[in-house]
N, C-alpha and C. Protein backbone atom coordinates (compact mmCIF):
# COMPACT_ATOMS: atom_id res chain seq x y z
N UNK A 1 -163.09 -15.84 59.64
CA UNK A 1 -163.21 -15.00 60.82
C UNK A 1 -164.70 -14.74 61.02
N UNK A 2 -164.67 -14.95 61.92
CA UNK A 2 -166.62 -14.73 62.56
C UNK A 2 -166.85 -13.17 63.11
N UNK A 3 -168.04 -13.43 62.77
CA UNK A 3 -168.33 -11.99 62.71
C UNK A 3 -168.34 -10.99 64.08
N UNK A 4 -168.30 -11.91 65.24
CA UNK A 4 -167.92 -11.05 66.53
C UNK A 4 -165.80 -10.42 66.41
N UNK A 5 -165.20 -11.38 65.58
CA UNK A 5 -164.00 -11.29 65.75
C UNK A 5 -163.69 -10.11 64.81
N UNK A 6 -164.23 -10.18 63.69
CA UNK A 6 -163.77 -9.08 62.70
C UNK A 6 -164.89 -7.34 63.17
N UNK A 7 -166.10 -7.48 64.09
CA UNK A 7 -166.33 -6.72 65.13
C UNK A 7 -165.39 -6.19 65.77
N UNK A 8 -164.50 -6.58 66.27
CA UNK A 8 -163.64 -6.77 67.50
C UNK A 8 -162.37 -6.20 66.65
N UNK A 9 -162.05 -6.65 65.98
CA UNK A 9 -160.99 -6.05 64.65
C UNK A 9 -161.49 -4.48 63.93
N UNK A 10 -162.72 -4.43 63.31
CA UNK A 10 -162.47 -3.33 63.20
C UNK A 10 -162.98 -2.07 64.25
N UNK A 11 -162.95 -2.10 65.65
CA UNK A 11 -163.07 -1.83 66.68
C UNK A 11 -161.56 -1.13 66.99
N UNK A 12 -160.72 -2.20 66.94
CA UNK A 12 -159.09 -1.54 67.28
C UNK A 12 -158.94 -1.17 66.00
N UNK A 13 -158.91 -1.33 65.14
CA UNK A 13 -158.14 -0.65 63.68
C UNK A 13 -159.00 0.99 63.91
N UNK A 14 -160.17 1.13 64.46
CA UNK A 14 -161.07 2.45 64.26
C UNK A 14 -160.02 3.03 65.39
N UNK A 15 -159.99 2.67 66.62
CA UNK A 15 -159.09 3.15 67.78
C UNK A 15 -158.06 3.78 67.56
N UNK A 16 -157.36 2.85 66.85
CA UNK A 16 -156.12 3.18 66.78
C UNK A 16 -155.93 4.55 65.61
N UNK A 17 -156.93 4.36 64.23
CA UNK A 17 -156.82 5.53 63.56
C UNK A 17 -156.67 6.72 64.09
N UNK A 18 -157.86 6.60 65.32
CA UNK A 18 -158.41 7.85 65.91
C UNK A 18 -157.40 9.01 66.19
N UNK A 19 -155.95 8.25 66.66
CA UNK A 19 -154.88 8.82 66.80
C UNK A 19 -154.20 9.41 65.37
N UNK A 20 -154.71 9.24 64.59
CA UNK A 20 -153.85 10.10 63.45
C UNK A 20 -154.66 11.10 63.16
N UNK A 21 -154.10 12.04 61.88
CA UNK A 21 -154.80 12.75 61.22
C UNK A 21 -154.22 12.78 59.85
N UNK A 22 -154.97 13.40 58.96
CA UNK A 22 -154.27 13.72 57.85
C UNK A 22 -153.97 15.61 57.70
N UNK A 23 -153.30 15.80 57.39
CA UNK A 23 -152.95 16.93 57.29
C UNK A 23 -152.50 17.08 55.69
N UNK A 24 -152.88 18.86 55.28
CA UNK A 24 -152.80 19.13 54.02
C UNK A 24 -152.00 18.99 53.09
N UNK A 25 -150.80 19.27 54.15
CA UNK A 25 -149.06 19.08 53.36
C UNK A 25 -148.33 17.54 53.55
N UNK A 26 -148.93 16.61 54.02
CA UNK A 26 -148.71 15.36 54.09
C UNK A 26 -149.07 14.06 52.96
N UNK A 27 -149.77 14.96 51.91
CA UNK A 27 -149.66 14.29 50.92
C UNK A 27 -150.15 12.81 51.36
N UNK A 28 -151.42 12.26 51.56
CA UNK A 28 -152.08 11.48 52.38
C UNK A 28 -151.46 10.37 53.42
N UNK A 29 -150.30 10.95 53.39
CA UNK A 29 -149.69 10.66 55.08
C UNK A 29 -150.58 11.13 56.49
N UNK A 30 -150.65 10.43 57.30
CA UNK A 30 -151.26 10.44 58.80
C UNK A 30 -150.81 10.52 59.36
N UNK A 31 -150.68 11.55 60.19
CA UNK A 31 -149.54 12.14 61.26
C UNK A 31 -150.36 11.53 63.00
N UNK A 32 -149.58 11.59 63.59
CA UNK A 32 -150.20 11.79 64.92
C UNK A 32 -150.71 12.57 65.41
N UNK A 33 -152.06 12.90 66.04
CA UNK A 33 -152.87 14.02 66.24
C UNK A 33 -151.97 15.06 67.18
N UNK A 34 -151.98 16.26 66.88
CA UNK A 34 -151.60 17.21 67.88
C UNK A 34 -151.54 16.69 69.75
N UNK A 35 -153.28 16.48 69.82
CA UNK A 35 -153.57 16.39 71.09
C UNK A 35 -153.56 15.15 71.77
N UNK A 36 -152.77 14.44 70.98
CA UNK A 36 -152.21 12.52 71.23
C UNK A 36 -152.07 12.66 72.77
N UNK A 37 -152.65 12.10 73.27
CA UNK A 37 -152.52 11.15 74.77
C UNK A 37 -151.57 10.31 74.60
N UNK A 38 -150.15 10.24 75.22
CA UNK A 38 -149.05 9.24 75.71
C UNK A 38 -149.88 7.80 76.32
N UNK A 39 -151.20 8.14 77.00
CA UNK A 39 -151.46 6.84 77.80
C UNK A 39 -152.69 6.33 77.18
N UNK A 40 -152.90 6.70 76.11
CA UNK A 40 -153.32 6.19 75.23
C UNK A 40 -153.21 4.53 74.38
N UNK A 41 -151.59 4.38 74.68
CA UNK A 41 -150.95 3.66 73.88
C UNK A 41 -150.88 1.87 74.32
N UNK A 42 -150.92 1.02 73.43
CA UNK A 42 -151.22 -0.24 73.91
C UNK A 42 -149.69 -1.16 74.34
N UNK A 43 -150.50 -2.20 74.54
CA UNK A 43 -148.75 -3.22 74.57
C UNK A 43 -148.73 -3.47 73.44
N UNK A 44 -147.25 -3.67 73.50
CA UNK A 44 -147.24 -3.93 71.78
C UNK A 44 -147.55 -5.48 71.20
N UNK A 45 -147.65 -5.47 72.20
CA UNK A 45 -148.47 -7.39 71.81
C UNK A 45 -149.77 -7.21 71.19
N UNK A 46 -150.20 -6.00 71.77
CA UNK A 46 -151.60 -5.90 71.27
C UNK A 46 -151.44 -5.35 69.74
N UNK A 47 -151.02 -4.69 69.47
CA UNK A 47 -150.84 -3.69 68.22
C UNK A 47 -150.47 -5.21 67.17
N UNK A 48 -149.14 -6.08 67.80
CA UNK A 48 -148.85 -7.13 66.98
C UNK A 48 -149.98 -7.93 66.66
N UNK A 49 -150.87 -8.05 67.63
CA UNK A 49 -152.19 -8.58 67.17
C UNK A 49 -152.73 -8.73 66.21
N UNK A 50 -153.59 -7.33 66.19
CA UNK A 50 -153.94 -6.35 65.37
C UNK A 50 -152.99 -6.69 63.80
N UNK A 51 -151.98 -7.05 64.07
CA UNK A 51 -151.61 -6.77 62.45
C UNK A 51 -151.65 -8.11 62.22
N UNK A 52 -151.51 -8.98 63.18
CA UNK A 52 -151.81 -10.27 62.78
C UNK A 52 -152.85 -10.94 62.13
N UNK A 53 -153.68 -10.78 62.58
CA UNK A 53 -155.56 -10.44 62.66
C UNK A 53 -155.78 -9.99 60.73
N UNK A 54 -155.52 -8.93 61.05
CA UNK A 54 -155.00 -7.91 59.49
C UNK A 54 -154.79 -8.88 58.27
N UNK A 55 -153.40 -9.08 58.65
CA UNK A 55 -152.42 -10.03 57.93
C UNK A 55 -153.46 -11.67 57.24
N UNK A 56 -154.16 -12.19 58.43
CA UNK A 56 -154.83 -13.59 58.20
C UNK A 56 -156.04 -13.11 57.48
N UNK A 57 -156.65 -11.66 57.22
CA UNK A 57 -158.16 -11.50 56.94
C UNK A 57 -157.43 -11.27 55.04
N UNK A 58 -156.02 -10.57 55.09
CA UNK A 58 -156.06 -10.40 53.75
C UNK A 58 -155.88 -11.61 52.76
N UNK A 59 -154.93 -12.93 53.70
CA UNK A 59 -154.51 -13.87 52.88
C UNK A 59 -155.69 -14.23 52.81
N UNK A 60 -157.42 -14.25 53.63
CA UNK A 60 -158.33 -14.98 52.85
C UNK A 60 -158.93 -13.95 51.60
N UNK A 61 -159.01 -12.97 52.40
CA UNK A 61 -159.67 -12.21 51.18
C UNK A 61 -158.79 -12.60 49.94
N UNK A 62 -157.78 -12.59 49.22
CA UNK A 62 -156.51 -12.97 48.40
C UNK A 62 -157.09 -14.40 47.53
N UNK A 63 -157.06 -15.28 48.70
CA UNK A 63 -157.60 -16.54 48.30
C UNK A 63 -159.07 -16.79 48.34
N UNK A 64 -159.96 -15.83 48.27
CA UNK A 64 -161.31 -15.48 48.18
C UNK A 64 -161.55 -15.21 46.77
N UNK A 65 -160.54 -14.18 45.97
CA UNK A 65 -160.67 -13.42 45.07
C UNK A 65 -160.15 -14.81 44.35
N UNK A 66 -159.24 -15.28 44.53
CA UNK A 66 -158.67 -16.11 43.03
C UNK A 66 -159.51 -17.42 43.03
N UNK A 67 -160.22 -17.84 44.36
CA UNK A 67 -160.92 -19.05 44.11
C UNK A 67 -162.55 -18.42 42.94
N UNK A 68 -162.46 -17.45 43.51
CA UNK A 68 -164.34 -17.03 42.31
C UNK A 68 -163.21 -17.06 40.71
N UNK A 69 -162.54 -16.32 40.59
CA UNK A 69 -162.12 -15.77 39.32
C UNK A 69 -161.26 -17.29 38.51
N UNK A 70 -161.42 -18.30 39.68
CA UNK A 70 -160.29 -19.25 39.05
C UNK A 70 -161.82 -20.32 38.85
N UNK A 71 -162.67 -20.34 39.29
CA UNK A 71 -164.19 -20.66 39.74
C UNK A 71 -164.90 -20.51 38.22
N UNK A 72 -164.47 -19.57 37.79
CA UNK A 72 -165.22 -18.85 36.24
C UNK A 72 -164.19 -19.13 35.11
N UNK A 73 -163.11 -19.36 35.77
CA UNK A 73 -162.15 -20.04 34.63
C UNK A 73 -162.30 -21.01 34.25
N UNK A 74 -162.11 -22.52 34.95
CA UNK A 74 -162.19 -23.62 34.98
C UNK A 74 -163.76 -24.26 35.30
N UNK A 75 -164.31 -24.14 33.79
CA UNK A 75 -165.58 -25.01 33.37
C UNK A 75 -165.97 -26.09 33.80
N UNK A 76 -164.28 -26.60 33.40
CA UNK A 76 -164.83 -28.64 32.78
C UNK A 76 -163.55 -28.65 34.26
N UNK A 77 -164.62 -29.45 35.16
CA UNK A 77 -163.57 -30.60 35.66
C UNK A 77 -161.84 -31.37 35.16
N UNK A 78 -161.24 -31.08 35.77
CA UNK A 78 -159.85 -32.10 34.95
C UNK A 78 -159.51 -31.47 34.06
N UNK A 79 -160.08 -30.40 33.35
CA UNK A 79 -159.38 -29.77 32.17
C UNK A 79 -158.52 -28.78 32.20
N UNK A 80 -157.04 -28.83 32.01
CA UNK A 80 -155.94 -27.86 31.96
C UNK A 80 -156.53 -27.03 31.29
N UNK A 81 -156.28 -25.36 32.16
CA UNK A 81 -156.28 -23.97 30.91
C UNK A 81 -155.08 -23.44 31.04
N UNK A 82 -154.75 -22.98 30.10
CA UNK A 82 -153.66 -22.46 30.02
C UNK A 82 -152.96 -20.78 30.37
N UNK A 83 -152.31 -20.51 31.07
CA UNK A 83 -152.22 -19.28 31.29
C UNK A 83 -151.52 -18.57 29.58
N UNK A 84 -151.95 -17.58 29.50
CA UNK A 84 -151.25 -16.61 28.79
C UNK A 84 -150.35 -16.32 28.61
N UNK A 85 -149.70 -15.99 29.69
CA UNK A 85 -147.84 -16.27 29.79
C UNK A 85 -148.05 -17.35 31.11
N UNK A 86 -146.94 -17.92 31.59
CA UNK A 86 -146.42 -18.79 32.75
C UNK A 86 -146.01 -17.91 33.68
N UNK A 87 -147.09 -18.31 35.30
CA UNK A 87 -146.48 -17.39 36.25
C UNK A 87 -145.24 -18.15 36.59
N UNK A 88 -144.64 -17.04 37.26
CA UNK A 88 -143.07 -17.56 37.50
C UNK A 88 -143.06 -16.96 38.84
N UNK A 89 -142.71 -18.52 39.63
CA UNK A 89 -141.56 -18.21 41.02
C UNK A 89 -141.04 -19.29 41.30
N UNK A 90 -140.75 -19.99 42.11
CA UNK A 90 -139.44 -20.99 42.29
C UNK A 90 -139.38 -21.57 41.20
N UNK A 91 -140.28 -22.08 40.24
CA UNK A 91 -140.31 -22.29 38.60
C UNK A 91 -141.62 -22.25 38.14
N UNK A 92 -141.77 -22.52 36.36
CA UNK A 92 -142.86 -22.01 36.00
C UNK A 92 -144.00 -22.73 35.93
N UNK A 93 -145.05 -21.85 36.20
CA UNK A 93 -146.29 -22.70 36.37
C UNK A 93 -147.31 -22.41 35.16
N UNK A 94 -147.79 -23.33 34.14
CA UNK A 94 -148.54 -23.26 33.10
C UNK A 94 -149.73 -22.75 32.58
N UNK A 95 -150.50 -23.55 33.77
CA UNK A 95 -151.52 -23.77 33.37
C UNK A 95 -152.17 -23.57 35.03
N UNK A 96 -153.59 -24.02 35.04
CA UNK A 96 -154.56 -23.66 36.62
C UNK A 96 -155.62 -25.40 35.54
N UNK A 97 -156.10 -26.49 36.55
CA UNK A 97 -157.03 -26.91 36.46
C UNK A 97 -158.10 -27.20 37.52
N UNK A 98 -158.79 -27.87 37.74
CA UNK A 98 -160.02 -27.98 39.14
C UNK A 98 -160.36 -29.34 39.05
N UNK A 99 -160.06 -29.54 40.00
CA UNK A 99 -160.32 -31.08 40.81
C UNK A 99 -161.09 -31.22 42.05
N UNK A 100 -162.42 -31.90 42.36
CA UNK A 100 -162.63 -32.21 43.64
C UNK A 100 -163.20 -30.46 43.94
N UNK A 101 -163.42 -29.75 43.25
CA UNK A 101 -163.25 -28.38 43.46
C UNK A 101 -162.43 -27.42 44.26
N UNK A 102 -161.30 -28.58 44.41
CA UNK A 102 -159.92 -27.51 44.72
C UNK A 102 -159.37 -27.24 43.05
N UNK A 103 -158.30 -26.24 43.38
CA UNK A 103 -157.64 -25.59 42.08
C UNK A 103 -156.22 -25.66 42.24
N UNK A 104 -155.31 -26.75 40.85
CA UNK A 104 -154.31 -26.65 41.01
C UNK A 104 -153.90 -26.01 39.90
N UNK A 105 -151.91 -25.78 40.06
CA UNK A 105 -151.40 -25.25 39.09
C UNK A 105 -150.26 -26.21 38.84
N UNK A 106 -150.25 -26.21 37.52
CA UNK A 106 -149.41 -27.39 36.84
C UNK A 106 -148.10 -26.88 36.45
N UNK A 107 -146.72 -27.17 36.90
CA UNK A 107 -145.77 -26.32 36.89
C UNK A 107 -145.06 -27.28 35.23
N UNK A 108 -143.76 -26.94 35.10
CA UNK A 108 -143.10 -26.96 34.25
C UNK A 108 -142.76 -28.09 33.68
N UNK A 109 -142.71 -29.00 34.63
CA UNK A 109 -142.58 -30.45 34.34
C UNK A 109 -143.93 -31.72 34.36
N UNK A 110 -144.96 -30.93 34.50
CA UNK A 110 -145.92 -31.53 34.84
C UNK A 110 -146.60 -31.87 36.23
N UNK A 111 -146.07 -31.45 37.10
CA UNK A 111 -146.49 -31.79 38.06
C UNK A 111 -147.72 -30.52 39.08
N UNK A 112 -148.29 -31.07 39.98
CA UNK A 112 -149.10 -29.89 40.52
C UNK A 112 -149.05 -29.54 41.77
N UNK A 113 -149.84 -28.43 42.40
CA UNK A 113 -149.91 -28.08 43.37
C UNK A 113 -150.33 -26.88 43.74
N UNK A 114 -151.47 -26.84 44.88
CA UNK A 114 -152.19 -25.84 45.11
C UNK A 114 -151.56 -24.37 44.86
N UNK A 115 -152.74 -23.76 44.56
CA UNK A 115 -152.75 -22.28 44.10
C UNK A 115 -151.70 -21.14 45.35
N UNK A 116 -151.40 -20.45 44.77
CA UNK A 116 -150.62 -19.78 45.34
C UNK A 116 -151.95 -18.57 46.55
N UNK A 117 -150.99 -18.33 47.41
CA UNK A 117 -152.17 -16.78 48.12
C UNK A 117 -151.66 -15.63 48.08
N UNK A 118 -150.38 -15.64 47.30
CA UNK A 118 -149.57 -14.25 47.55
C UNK A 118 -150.31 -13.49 46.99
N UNK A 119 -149.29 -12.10 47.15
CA UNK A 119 -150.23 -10.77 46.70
C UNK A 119 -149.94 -10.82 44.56
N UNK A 120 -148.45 -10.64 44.96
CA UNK A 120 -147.86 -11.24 43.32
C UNK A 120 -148.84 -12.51 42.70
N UNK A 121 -149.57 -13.63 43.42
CA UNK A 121 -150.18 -14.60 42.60
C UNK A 121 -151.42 -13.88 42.41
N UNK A 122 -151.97 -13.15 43.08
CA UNK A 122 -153.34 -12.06 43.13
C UNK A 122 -153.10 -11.38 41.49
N UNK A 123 -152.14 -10.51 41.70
CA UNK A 123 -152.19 -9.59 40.23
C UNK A 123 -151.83 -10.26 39.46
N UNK A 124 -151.18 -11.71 39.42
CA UNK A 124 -151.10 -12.47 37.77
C UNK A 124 -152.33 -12.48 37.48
N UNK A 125 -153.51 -13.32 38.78
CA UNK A 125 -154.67 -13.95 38.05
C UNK A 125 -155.54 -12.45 37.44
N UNK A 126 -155.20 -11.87 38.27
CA UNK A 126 -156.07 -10.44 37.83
C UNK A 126 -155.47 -10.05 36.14
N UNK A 127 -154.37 -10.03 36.45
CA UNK A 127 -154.28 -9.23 35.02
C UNK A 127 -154.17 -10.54 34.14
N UNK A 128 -154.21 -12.18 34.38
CA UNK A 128 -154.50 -13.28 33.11
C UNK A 128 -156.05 -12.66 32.63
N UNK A 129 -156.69 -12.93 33.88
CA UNK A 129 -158.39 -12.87 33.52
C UNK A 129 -159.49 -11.39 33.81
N UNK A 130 -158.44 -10.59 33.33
CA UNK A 130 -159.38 -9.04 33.90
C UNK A 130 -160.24 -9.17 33.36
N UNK A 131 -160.38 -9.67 31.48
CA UNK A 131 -161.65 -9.36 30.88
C UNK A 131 -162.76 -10.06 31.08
N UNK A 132 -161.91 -11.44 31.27
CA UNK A 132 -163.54 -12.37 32.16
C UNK A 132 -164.51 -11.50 32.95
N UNK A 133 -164.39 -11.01 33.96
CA UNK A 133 -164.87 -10.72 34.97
C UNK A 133 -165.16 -8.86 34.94
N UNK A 134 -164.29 -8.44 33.97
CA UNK A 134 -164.12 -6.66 33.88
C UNK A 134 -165.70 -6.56 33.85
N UNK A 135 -166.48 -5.58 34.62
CA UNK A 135 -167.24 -4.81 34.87
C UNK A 135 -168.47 -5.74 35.80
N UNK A 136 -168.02 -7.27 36.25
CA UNK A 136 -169.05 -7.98 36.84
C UNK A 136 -168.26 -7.75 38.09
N UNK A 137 -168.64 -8.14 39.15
CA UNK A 137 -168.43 -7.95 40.54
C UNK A 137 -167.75 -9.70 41.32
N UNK A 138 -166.84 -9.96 41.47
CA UNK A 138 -166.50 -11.20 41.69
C UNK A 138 -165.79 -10.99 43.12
N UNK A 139 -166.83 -12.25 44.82
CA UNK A 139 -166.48 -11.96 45.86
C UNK A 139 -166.42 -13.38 46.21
């Protein structure tokens, strides 16, 4: 995302806050401001936008974070490392190696395929490799 677009993004995300508040007994829930303007309010195409927008900035950030941390894992070219335990989802995946400087994961039977972007593949790599990286800054 270029930098006029994520401008432009956090432009409506500021907007749209503007309409809440937090209040004391809400337990950091955001209510709608008292003095909310009805015509205030967008199409909802727009709002869907907005979360769309949202939605595409986190899967890179996601796949931002595991390419540095998977970046500091994998040394040697071609060389399987092994996870600690096996992440698990449609079946299990072993190991992470680096090729071409993409990063695959080698599932159960041997075979591979690119890294996951979920949020769940986020906190495996985090909690395989916290201590690698614990107290350095990785973006």
């Amino acid at each position: 995302m270029n930098r006029e677009k994520l401008d432009e993004l956090s432009n409506n995300i500021e907007k749209i806050s503007s309409n809440f508040e937090e209040k004391s007994w809400t337990e950091n829930f955001k209510l709608l401001r008292d003095d909310y303007d009805i015509n205030n309010l967008e199409t909802p195409k727009h709002y869907l936008n907005v979360l769309s927008e949202l939605e595409e900035i986190t899967r890179q950030v996601r796949l931002l974070f595991i390419l540095s941390v998977l970046g500091k894992v994998c040394k040697e070219e071609g060389k399987l490392y092994n996870f600690n335990v096996p992440y698990q989802a449609n079946m299990q995946y072993n190991g992470v190696f680096k090729k071409d400087s993409t990063f695959y994961l080698v599932d159960e039977d041997g075979n591979t395929r690119d890294v996951f972007t979920t949020e769940k593949f986020v906190q495996f790599i985090h909690i395989q490799y916290r201590k690698l990286y614990e107290g350095n800054t990785i973006v």
